[in-house]
N, C-alpha and C. Protein backbone atom coordinates (compact mmCIF):
# COMPACT_ATOMS: atom_id res chain seq x y z
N UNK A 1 382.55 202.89 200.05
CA UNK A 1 382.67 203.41 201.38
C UNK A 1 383.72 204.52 201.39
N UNK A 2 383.61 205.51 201.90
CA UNK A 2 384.88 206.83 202.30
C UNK A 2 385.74 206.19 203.10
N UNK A 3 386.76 206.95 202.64
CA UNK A 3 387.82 206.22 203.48
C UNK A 3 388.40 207.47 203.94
N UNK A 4 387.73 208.72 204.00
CA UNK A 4 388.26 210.16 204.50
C UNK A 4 386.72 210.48 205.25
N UNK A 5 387.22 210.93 206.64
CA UNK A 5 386.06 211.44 206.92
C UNK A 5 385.64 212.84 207.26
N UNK A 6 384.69 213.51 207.01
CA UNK A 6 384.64 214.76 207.06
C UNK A 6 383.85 215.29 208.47
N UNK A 7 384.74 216.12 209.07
CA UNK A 7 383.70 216.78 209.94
C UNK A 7 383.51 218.11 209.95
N UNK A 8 381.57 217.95 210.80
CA UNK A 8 380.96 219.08 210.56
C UNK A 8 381.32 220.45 211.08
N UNK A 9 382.70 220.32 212.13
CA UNK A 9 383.01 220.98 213.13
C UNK A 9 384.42 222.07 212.13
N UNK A 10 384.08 223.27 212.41
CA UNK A 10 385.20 224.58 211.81
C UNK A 10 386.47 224.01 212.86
N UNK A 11 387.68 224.21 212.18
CA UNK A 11 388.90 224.28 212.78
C UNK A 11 389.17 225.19 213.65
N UNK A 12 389.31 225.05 215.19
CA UNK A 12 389.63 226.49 215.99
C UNK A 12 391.64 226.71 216.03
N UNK A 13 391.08 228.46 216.18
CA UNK A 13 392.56 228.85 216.26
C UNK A 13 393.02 228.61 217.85
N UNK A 14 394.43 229.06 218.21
CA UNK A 14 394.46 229.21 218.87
C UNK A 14 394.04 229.86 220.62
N UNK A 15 393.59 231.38 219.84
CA UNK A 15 392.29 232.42 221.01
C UNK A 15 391.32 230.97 221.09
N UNK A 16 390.50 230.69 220.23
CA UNK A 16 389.12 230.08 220.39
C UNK A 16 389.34 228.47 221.63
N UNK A 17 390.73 227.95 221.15
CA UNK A 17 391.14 227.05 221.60
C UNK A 17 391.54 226.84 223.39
N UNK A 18 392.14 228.08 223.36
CA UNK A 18 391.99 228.62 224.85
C UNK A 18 391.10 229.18 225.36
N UNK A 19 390.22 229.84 225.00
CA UNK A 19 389.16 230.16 225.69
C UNK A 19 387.93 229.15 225.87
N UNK A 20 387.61 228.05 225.42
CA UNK A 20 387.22 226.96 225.12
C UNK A 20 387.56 226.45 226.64
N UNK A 21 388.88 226.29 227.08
CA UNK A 21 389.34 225.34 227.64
C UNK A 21 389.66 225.88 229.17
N UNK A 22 389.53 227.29 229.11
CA UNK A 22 389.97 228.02 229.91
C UNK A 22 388.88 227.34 231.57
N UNK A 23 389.57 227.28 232.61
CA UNK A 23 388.66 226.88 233.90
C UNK A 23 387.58 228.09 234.44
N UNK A 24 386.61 227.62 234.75
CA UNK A 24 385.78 227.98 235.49
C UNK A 24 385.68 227.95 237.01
N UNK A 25 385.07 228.59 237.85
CA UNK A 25 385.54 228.94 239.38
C UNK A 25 383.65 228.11 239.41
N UNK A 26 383.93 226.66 240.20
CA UNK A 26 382.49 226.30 240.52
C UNK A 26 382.28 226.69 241.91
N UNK A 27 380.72 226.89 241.56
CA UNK A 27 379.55 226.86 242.60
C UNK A 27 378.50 226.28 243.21
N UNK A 28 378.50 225.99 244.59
CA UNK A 28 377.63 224.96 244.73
C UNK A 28 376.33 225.65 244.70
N UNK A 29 375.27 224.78 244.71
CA UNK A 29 373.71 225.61 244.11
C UNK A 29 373.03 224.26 245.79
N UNK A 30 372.50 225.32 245.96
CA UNK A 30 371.94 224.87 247.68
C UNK A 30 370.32 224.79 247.43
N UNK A 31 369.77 223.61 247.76
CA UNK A 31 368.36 222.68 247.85
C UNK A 31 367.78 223.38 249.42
N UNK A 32 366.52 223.62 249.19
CA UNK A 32 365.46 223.55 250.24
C UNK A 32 365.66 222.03 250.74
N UNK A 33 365.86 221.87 252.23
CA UNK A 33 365.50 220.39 252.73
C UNK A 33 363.92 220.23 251.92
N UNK A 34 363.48 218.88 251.22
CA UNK A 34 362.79 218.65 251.14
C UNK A 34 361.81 217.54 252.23
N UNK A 35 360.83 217.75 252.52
CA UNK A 35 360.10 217.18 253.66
C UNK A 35 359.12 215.77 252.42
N UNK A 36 359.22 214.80 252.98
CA UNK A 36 358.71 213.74 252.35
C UNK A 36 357.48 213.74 252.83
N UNK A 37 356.31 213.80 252.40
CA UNK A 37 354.95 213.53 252.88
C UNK A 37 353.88 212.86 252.38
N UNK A 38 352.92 212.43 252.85
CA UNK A 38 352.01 210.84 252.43
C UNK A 38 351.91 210.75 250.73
N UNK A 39 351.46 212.30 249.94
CA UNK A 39 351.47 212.02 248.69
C UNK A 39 353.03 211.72 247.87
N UNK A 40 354.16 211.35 248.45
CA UNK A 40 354.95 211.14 248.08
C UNK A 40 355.24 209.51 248.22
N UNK A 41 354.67 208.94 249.41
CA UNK A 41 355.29 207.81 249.59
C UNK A 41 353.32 207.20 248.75
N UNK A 42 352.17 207.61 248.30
CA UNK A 42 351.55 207.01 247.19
C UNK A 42 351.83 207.20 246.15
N UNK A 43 352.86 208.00 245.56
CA UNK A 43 353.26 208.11 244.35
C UNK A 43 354.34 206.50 244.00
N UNK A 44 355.08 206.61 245.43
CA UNK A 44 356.28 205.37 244.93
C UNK A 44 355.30 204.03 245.48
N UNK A 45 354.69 204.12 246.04
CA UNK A 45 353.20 202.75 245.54
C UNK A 45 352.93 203.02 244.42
N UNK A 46 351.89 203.71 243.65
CA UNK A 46 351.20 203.54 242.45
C UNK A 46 352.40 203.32 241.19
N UNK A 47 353.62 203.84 241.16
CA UNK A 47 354.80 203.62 240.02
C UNK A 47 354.85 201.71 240.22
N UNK A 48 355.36 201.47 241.89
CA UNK A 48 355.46 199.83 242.04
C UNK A 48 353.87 199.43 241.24
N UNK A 49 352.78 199.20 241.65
CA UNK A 49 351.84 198.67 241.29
C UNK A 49 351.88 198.83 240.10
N UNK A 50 351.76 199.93 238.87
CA UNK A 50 352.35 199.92 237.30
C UNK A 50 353.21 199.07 236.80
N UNK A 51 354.03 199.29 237.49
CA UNK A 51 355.24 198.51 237.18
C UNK A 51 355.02 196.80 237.08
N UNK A 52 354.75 196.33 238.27
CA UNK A 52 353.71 194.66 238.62
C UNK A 52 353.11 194.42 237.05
N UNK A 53 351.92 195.16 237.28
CA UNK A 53 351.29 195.47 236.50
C UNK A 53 351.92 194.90 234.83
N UNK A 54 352.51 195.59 234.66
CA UNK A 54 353.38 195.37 232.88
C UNK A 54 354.09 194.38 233.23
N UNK A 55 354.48 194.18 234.23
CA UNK A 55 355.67 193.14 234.28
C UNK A 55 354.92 191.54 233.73
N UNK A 56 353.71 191.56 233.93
CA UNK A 56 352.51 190.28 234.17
C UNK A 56 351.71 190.46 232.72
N UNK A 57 352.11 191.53 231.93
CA UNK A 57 351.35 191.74 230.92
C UNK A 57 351.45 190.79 229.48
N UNK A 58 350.98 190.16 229.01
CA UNK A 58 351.72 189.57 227.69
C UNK A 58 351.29 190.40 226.39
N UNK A 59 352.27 190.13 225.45
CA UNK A 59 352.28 190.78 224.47
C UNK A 59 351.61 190.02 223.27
């Protein structure tokens, strides 16, 4: 067994080390209201019924 371990990762200098680490100014990213409609609420039926489904299944 090694008792030294090697990694795959180059040693950074200092520049690389700070810029690495340096902060970022976040932004929020803005969603269309989404409107829920009938083919959405048969989608989360048919996943439940699948789901039943395997749950009852034997192997």
């Amino acid at each position: 067994m090694k008792k030294q371990a090697t990694t795959p990762f180059a040693s950074l200098n200092n520049k690389q080390l700070e810029a690495l680490s340096t902060q970022v100014k976040e932004t929020i990213a803005y969603e269309k209201a989404r409107i829920f409609s009938a083919v959405d609420l048969w989608n989360i039926q048919r996943r439940g019924r699948t789901m039943v489904s395997r749950r009852n299944f034997a192997f």
